[in-house]
C-alpha atoms as a PDB file:
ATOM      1  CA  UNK A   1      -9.612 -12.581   5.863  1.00  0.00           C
ATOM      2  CA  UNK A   2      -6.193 -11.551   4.489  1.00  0.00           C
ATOM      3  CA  UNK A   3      -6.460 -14.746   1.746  1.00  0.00           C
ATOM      4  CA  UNK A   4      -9.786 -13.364   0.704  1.00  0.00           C
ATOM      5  CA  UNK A   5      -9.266 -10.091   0.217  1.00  0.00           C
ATOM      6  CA  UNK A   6      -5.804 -10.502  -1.430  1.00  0.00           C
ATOM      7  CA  UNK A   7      -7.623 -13.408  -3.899  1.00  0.00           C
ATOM      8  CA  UNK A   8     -10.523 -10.960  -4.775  1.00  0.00           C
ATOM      9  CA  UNK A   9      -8.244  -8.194  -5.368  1.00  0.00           C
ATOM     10  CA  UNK A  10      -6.095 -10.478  -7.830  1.00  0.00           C
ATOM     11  CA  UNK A  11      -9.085 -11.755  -9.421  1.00  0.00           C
ATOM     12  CA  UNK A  12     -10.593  -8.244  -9.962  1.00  0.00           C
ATOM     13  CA  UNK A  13      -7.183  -7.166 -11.671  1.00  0.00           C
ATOM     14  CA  UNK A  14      -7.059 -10.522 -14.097  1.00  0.00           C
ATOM     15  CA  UNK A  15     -10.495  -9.100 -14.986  1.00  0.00           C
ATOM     16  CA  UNK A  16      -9.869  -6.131 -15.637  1.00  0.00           C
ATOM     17  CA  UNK A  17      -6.960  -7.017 -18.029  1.00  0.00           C
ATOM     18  CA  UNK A  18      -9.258  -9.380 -19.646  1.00  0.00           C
ATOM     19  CA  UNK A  19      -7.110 -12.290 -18.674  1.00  0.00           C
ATOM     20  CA  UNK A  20      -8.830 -15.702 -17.244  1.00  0.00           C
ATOM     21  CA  UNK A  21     -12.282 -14.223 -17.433  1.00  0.00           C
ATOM     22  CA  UNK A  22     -14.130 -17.476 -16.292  1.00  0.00           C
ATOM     23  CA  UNK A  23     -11.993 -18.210 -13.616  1.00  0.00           C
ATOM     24  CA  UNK A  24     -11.715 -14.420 -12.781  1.00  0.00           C
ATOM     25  CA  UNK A  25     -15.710 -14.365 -11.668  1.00  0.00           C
ATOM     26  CA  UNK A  26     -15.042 -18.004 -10.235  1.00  0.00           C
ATOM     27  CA  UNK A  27     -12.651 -16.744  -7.885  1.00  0.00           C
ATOM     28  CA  UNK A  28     -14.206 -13.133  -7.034  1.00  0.00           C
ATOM     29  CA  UNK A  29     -17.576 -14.942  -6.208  1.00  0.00           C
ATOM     30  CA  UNK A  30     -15.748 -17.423  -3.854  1.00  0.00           C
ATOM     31  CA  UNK A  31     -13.392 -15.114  -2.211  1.00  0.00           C
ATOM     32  CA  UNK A  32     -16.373 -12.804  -1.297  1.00  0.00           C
ATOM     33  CA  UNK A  33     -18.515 -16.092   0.263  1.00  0.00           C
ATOM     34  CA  UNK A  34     -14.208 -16.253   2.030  1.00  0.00           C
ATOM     35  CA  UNK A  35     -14.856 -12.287   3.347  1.00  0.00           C
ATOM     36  CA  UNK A  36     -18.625 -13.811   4.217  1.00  0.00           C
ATOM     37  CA  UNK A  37     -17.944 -16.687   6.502  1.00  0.00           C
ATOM     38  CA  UNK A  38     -15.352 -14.851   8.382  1.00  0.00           C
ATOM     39  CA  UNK A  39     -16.814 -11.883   8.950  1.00  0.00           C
ATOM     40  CA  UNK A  40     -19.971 -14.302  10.379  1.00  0.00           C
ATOM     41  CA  UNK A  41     -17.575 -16.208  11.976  1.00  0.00           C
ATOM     42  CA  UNK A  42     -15.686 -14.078  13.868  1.00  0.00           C
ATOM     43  CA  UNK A  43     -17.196 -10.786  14.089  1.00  0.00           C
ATOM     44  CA  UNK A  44     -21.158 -11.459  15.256  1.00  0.00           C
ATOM     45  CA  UNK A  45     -22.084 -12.191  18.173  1.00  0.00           C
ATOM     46  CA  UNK A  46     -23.811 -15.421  18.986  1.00  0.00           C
ATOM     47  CA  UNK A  47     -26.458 -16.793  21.056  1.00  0.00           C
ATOM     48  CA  UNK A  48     -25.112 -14.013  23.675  1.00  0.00           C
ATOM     49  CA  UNK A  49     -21.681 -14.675  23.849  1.00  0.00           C
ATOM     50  CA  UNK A  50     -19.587 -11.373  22.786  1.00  0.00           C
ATOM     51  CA  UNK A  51     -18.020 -11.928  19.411  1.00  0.00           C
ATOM     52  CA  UNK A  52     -14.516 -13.075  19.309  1.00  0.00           C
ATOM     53  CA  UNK A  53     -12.444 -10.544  17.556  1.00  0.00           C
ATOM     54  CA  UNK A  54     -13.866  -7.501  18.277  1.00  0.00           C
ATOM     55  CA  UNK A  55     -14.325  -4.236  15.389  1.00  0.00           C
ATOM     56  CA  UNK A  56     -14.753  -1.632  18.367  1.00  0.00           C
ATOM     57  CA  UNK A  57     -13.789  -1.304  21.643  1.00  0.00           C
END
C-alpha cells in the first residue's frame, strides 16, 4: 500500500510541475489499480472468512 501511495503521490507532483506528463498519468493510473488490489486484497472479506488486516476493531 505504502509503494502505491508514495508512487501516486510522486507522480501527481511530476504533474503538477509539468515534468514527464505521459508517464506522470501512466504511473498515477497504475498506482491507483496498486491502492485497488490491495485494498480488495486485504481489506474485504471473502466468501465468509473475516478479512485479513482489519480497518476497525
Amino acid at each position: 500500500m505504502m509503494i502505491g501511495l508514495g508512487s501516486l503521490f510522486i507522480s501527481v507532483y511530476l504533474l503538477a510541475k509539468k515534468l514527464y506528463f505521459a508517464i506522470s498519468l501512466f504511473i498515477i493510473l497504475f498506482s491507483i489499480l496498486i491502492i485497488f488490489f490491495t485494498f480488495v486484497a486485504y481489506f474485504l472479506p471473502e466468501a465468509g472468512y473475516p478479512p485479513p488486516i482489519r480497518l476497525f476493531f
